[in-house]
Protein backbone atom coordinates (compact mmCIF):
# COMPACT_ATOMS: atom_id res chain seq x y z
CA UNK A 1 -23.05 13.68 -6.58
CA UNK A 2 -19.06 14.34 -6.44
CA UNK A 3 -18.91 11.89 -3.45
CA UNK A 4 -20.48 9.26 -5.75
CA UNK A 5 -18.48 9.54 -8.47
CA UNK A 6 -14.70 9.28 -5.97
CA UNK A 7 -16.59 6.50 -4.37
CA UNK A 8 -17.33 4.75 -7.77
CA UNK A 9 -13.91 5.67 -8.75
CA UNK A 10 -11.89 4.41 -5.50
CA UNK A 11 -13.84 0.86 -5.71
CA UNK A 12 -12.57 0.48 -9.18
CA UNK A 13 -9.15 1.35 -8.80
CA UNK A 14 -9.55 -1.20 -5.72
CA UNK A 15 -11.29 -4.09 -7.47
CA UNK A 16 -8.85 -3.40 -10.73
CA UNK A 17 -5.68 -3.80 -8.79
CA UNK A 18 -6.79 -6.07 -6.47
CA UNK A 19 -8.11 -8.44 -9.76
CA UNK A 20 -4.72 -7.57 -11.55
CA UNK A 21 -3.08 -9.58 -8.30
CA UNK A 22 -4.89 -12.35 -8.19
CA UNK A 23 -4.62 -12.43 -11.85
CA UNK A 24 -0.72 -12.25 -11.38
CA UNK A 25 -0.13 -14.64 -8.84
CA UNK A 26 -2.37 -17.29 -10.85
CA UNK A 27 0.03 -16.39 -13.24
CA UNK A 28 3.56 -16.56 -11.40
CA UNK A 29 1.92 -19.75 -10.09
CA UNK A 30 1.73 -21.56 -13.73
CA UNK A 31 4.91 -20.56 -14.29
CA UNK A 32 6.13 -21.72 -11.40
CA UNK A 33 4.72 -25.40 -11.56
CA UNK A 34 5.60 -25.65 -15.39
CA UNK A 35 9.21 -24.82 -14.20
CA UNK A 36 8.71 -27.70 -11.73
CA UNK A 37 7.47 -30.24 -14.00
CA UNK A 38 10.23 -29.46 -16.34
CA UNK A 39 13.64 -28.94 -13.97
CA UNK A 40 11.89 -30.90 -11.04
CA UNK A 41 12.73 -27.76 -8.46
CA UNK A 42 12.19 -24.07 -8.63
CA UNK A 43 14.57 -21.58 -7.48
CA UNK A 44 14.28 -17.14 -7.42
CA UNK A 45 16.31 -14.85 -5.80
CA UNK A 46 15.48 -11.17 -5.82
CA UNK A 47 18.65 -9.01 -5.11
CA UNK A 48 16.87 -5.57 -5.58
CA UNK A 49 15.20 -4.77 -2.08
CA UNK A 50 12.71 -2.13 -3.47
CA UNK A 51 11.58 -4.42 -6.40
CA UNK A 52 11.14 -7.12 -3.28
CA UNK A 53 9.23 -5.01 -1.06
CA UNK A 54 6.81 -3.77 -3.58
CA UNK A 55 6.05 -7.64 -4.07
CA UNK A 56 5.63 -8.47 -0.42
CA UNK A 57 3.48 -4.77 -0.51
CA UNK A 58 1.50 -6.44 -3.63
CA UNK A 59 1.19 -9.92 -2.00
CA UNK A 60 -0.56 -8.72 0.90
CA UNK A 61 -2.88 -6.44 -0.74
CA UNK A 62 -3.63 -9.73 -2.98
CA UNK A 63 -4.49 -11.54 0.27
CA UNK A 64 -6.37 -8.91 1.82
CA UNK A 65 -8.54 -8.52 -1.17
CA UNK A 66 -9.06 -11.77 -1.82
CA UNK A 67 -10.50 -12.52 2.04
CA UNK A 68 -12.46 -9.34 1.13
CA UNK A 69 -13.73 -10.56 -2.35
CA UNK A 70 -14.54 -14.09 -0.10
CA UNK A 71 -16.51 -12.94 3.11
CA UNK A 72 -18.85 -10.57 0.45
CA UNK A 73 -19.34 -14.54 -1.55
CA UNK A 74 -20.18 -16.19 1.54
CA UNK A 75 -22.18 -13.42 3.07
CA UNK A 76 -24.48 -13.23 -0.26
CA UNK A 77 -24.93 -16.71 -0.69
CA UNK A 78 -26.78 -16.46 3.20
């Protein structure tokens, strides 16, 4: 019964974060492209290494759960 529960409890906190990723890089990405349409380029620079890593860190958790979130689509649909 306790296993349940963690289990229940670790697949939210995974499909939460992973959802509040994609959410934020759908985000970042409208931002991006209004910046775009308006200036014509778009330019960042990120001078604080931790706050940079922690992206890269949140980035590739974003990937990883969205190939996840993708091969259980396809696999269903079969």
């Amino acid at each position: 019964m306790k296993t349940q529960t963690l289990d229940r409890r670790i697949r939210l906190l995974f499909h939460s974060l992973g959802l509040s990723c994609l959410g934020g890089a759908i985000f970042l990405q409208i931002l991006v492209f209004t910046d775009i349409l308006q200036r014509g380029y778009f330019m960042a620079v990120e001078n604080n290494p931790a706050v940079l890593t922690f992206e890269i860190v949140l980035t590739a958790f974003a990937l990883i759960y969205f190939t996840f979130i993708y091969q259980r689509f396809i696999r269903s649909i079969r």
